[in-house]
Every structure is written in structure tokens, then in C-alpha cells.
N, C-alpha and C. Protein backbone atom coordinates (compact mmCIF):
# COMPACT_ATOMS: atom_id res chain seq x y z
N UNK A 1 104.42 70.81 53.11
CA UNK A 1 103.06 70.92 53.57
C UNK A 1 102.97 70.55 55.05
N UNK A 2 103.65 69.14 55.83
CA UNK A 2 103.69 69.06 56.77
C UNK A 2 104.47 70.06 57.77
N UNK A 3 105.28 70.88 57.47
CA UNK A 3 105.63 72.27 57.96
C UNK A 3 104.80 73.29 58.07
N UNK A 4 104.10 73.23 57.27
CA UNK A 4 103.32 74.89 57.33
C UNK A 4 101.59 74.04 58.27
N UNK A 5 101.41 72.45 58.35
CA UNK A 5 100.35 72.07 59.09
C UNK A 5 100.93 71.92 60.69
N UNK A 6 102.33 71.63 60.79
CA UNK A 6 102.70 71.93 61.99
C UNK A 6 102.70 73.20 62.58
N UNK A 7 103.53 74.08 61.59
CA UNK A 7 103.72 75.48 62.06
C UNK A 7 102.14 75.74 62.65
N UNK A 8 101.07 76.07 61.58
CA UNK A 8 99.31 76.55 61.90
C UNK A 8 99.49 75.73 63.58
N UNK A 9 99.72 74.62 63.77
CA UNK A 9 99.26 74.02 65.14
C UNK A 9 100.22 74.74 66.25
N UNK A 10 101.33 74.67 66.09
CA UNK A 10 101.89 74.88 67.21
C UNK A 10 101.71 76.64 67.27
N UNK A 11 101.49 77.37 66.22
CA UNK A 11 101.37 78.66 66.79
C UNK A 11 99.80 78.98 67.53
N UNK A 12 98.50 78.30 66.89
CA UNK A 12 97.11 77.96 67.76
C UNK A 12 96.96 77.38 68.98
N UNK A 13 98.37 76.48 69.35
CA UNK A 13 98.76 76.33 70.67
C UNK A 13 98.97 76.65 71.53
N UNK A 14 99.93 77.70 70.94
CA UNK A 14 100.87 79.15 71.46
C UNK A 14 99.60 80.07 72.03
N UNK A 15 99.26 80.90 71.01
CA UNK A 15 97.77 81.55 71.58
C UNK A 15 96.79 80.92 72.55
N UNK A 16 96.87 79.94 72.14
CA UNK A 16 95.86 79.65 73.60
C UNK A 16 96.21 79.27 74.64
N UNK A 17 97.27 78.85 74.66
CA UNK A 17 97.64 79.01 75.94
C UNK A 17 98.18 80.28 76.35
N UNK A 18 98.95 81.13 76.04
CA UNK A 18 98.81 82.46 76.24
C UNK A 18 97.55 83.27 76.83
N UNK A 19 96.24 82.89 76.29
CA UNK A 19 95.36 83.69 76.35
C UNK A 19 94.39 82.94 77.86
N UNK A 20 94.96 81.47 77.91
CA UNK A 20 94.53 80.81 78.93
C UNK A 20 95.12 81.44 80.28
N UNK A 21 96.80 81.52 80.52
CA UNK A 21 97.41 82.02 81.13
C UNK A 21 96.80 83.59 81.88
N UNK A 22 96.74 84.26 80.75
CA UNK A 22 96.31 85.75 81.15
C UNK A 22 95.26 86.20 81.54
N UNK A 23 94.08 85.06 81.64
CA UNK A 23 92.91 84.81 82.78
C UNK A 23 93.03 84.45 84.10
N UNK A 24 94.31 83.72 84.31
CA UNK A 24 94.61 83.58 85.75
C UNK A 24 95.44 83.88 86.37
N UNK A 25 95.35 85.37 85.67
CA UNK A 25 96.41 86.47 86.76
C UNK A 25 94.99 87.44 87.62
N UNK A 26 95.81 87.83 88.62
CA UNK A 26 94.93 88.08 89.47
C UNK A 26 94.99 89.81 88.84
N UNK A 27 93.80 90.67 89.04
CA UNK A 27 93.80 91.66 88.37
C UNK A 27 93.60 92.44 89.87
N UNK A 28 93.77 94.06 89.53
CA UNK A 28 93.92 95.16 90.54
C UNK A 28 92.01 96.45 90.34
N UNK A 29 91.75 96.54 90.77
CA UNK A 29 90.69 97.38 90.89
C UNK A 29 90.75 98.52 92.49
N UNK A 30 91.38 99.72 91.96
CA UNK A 30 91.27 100.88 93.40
C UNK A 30 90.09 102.16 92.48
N UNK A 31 89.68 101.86 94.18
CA UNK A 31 88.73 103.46 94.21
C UNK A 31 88.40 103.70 95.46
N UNK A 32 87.23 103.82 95.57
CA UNK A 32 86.87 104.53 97.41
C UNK A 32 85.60 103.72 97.28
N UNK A 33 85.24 103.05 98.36
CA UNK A 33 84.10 102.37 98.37
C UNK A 33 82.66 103.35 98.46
N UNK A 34 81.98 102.99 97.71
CA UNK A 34 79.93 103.40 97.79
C UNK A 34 79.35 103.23 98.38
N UNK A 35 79.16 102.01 98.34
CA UNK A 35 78.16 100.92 99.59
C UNK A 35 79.02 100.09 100.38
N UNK A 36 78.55 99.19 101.29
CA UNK A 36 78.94 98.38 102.19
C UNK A 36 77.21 97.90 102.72
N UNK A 37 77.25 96.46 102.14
CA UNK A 37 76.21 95.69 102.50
C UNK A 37 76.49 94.65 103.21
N UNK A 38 76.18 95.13 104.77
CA UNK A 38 76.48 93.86 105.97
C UNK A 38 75.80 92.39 105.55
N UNK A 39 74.64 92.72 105.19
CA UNK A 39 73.97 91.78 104.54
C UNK A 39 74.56 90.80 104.24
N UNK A 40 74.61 90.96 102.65
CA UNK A 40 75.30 90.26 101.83
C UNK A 40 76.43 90.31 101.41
N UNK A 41 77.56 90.61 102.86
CA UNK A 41 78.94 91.12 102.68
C UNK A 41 79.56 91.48 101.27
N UNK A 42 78.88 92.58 100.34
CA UNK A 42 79.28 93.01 99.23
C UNK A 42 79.39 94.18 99.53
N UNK A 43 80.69 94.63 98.90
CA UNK A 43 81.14 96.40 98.98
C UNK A 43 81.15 97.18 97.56
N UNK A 44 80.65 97.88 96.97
CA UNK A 44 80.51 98.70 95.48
C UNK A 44 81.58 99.31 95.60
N UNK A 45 82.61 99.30 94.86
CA UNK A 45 84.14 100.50 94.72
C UNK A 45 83.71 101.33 93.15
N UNK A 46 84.13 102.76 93.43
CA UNK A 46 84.10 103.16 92.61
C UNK A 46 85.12 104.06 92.05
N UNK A 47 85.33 103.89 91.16
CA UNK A 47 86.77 104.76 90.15
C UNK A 47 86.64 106.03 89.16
N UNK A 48 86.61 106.33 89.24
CA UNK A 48 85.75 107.66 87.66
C UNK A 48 84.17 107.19 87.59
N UNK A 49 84.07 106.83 86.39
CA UNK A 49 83.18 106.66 85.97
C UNK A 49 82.64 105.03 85.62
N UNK A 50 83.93 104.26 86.74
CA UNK A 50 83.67 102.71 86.99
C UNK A 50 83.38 102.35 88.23
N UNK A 51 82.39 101.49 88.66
CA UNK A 51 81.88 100.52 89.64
C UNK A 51 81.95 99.69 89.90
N UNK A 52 82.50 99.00 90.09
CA UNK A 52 82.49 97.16 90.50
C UNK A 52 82.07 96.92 91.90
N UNK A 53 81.20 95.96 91.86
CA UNK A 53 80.83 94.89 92.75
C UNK A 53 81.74 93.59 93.14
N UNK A 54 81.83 93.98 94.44
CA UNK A 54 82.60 92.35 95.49
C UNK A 54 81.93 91.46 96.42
N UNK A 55 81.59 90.58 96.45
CA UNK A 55 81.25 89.88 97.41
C UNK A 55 82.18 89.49 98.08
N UNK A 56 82.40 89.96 99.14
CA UNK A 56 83.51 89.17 99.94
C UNK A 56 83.64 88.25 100.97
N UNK A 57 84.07 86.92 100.62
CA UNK A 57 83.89 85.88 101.52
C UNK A 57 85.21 85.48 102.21
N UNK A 58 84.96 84.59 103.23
CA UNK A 58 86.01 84.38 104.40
C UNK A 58 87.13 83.78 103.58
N UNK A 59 87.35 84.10 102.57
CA UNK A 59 89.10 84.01 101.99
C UNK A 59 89.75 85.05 101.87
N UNK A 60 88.94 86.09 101.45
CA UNK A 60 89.25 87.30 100.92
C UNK A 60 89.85 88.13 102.56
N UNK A 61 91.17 88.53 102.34
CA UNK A 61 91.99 88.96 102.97
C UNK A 61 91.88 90.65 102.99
N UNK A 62 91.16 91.36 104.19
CA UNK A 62 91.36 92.91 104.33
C UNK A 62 92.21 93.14 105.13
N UNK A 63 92.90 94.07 104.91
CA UNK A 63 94.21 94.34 105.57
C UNK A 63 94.42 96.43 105.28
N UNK A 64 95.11 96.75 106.35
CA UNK A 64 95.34 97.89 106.23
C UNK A 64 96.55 98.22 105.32
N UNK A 65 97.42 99.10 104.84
CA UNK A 65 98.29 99.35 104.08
C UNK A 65 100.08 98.92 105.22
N UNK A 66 99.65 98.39 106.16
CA UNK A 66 100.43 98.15 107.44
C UNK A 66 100.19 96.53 107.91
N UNK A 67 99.65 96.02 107.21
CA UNK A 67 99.11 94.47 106.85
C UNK A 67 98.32 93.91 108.19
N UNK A 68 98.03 94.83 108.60
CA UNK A 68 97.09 94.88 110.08
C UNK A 68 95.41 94.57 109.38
N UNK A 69 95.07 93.46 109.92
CA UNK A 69 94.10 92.54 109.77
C UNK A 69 92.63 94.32 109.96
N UNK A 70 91.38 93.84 108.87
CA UNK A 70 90.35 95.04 109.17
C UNK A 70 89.30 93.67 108.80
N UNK A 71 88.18 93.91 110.02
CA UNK A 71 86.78 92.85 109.86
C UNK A 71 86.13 93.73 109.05
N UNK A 72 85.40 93.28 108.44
CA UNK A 72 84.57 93.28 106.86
C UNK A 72 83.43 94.20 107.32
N UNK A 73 82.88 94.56 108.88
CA UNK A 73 82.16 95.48 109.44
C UNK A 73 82.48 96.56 109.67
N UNK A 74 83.76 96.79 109.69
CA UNK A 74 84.73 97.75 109.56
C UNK A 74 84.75 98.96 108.54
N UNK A 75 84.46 98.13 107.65
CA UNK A 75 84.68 99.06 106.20
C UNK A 75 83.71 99.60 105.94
N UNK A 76 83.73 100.86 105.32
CA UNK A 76 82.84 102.09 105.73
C UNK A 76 83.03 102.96 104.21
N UNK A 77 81.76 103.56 103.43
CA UNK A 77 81.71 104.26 102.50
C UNK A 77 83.26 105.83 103.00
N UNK A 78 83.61 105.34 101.23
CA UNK A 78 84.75 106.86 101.47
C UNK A 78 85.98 106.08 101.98
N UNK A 79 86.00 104.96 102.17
CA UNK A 79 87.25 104.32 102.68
C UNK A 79 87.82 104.31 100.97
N UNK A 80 89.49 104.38 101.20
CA UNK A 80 90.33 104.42 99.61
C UNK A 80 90.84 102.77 99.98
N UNK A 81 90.69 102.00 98.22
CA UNK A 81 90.81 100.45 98.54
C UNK A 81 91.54 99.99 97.10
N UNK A 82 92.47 98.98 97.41
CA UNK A 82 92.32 98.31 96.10
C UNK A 82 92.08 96.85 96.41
N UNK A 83 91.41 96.68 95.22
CA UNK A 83 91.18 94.88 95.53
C UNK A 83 91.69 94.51 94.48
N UNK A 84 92.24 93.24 94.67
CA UNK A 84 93.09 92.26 94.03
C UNK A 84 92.09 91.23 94.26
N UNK A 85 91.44 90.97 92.47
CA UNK A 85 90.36 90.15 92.17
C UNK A 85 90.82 89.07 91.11
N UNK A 86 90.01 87.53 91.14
CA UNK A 86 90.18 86.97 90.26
C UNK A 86 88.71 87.02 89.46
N UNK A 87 89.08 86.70 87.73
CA UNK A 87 87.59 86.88 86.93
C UNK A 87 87.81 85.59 85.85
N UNK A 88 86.43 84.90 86.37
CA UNK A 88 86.57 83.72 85.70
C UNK A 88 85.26 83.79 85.13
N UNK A 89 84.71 84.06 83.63
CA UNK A 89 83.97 84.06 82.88
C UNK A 89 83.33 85.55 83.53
N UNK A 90 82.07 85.53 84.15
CA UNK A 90 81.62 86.85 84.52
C UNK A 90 81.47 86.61 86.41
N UNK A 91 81.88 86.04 86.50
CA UNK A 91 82.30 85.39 88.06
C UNK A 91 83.29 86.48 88.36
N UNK A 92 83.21 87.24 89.90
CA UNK A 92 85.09 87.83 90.26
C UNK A 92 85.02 87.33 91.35
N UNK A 93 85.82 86.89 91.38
CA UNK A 93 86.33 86.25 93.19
C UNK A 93 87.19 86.90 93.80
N UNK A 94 87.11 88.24 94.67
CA UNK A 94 88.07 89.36 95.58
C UNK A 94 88.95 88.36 96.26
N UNK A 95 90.00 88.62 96.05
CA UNK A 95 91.54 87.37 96.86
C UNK A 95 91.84 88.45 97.97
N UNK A 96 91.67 89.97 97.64
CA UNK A 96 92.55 90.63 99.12
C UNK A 96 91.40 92.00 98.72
N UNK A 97 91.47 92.63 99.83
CA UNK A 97 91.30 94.36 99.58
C UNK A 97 92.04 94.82 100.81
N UNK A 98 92.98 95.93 99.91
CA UNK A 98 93.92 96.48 100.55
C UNK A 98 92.93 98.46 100.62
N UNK A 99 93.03 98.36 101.91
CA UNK A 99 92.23 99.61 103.14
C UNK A 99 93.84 100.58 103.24
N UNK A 100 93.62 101.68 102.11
CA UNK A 100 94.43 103.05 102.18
C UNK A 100 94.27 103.62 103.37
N UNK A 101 95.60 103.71 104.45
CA UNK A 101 95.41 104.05 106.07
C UNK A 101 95.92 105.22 106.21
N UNK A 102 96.83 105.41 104.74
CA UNK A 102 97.99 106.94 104.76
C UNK A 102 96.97 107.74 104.24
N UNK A 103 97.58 109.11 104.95
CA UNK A 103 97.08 110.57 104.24
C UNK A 103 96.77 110.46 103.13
N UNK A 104 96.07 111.22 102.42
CA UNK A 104 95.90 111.31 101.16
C UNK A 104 97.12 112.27 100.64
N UNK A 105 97.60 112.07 99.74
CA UNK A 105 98.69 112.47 99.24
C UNK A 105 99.67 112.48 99.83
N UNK A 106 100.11 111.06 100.89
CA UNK A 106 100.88 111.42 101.78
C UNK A 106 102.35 110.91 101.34
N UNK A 107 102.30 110.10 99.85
CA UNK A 107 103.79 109.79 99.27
C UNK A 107 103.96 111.28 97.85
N UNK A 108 103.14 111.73 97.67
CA UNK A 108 103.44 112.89 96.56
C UNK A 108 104.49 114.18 97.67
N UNK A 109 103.32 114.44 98.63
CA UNK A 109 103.67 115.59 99.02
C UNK A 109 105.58 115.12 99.84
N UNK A 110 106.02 114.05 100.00
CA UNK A 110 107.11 113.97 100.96
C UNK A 110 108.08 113.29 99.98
N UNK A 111 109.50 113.49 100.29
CA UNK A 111 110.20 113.25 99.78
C UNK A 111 111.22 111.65 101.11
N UNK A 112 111.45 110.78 99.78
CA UNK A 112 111.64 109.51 100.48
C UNK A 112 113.06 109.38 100.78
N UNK A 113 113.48 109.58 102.09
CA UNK A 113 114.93 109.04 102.33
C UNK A 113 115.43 108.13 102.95
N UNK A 114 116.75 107.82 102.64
CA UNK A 114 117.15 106.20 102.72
C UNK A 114 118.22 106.97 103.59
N UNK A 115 117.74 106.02 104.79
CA UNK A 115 118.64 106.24 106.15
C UNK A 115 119.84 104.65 105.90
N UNK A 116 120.98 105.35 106.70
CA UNK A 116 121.98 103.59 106.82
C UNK A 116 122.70 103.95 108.02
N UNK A 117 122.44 102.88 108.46
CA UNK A 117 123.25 102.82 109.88
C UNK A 117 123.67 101.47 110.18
N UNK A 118 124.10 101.08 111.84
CA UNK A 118 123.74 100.09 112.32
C UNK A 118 122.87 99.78 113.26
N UNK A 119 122.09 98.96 113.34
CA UNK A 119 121.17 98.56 114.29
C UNK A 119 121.25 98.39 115.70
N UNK A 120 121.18 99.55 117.03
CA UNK A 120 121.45 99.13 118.38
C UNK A 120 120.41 98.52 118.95
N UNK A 121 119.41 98.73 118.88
CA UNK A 121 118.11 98.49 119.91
C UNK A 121 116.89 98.54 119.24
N UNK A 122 115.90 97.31 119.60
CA UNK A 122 114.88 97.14 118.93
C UNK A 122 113.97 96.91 120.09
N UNK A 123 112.96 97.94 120.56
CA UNK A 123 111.98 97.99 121.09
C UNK A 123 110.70 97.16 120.88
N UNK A 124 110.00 95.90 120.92
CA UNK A 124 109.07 95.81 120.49
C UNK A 124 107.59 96.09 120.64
N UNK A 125 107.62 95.80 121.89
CA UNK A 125 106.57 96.70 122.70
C UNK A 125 105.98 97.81 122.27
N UNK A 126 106.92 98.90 122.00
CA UNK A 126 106.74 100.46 121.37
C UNK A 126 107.04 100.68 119.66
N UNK A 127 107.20 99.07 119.03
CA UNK A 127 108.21 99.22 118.13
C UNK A 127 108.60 100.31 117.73
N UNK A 128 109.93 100.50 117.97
CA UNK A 128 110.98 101.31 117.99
C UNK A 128 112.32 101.05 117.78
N UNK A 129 112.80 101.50 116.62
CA UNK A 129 114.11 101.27 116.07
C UNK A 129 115.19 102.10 116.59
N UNK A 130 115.90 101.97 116.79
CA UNK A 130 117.07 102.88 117.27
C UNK A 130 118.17 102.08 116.43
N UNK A 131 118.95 103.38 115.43
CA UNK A 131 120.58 102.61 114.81
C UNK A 131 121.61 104.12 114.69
N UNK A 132 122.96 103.86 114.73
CA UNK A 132 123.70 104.62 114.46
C UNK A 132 124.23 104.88 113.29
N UNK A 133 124.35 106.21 112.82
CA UNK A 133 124.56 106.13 111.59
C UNK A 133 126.25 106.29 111.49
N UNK A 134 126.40 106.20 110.18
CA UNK A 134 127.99 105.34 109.53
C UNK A 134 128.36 104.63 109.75
């Protein structure tokens, strides 16, 4: 009996903490933004036939797909975004929104190749790579 009252506990343990855990992963939301309210620095993203609301405050990190810093005045309906949100009861707290800077379809349509060389010259100014290959 004291087996099967341990077992019931430690597996009600198990679950909840499990289920505790998987609330404080940070979740992903992309679409193209609706609104942009200078106001009340909140941006509406929308996905199909989903909407979410962000308030975004001075933690929340915008950045281009090139990790180049974008001010929150910046962002403009029709911009492509994903935000990386936390949701704590019906609370979301936006941690980043990442501002799509590439073409649209600009990893489908191209094919990705892996250059190898060695490294001669690194421009920074112009950044500019220069290497020889074999």
C-alpha cells in the first residue's frame, strides 16, 4: 500500500512540475503587423485567422533579421515579425520581436552554398570578407 501511495505522489509530482516547466518557455508568434499604436506602444500581429496583441516595453528587444537594433517608431503596418513572448496566466510579456529585412521568399527561391577557404583580409569598414579557396 505504501508503494502504490508513493508511486500516486511522485508521479502528481512529476506532472506538475512538468506542466509548471512548460509555462516558462518562451513561445514564438510570426505574422505581419496591423496596427502600431505610438501611444500605447502596442503592435496587433496577425497570422491567418489569428491576432495577438503586444505591448512592448523597454525590455523587449527589436532587432532586424541582421541583429541591427529597430526603435519601436520604426515599425510600420505590413512589416513581417516574429515575437518571442512570455504568457503567464492571461498576461504576455514580448521578450524580442524579430523585423523580417529579407525578400520575401528570399531562402525558398535560392539555393544555400557552403563556401571553404582560408581567410586573407577582413575589411571592416565595408565589411568585407575576402578568403582563398582550398
Amino acid at each position: 500500500m505504501k508503494k502504490l501511495i508513493y508511486g500516486a505522489f511522485f508521479v502528481s509530482m512529476l506532472a506538475f512540475f512538468s506542466v509548471s516547466v512548460a509555462q516558462d518557455l518562451p513561445r514564438l508568434f510570426s505574422g505581419r503587423i496591423q496596427t502600431v499604436d505610438n501611444a500605447s506602444d502596442t503592435i496587433a500581429v496577425r497570422t491567418g485567422d489569428n491576432t495577438m496583441a503586444f505591448q512592448i516595453s523597454r525590455e523587449t528587444r527589436i532587432k532586424t533579421d541582421f541583429g541591427e537594433d529597430v526603435p519601436f517608431n520604426q515599425l510600420k503596418a505590413t512589416m513581417s515579425v516574429v515575437v518571442e513572448y512570455m504568457k503567464e496566466g492571461d498576461t504576455i510579456h514580448p521578450l524580442s520581436v524579430k523585423v523580417n529585412t529579407l525578400p520575401s521568399g528570399y531562402a525558398s527561391n535560392r539555393k544555400l552554398q557552403q563556401l571553404c577557404g582560408v581567410i586573407q583580409t577582413v575589411e571592416e569598414g565595408e565589411k568585407i570578407l575576402s578568403f582563398r579557396m582550398g
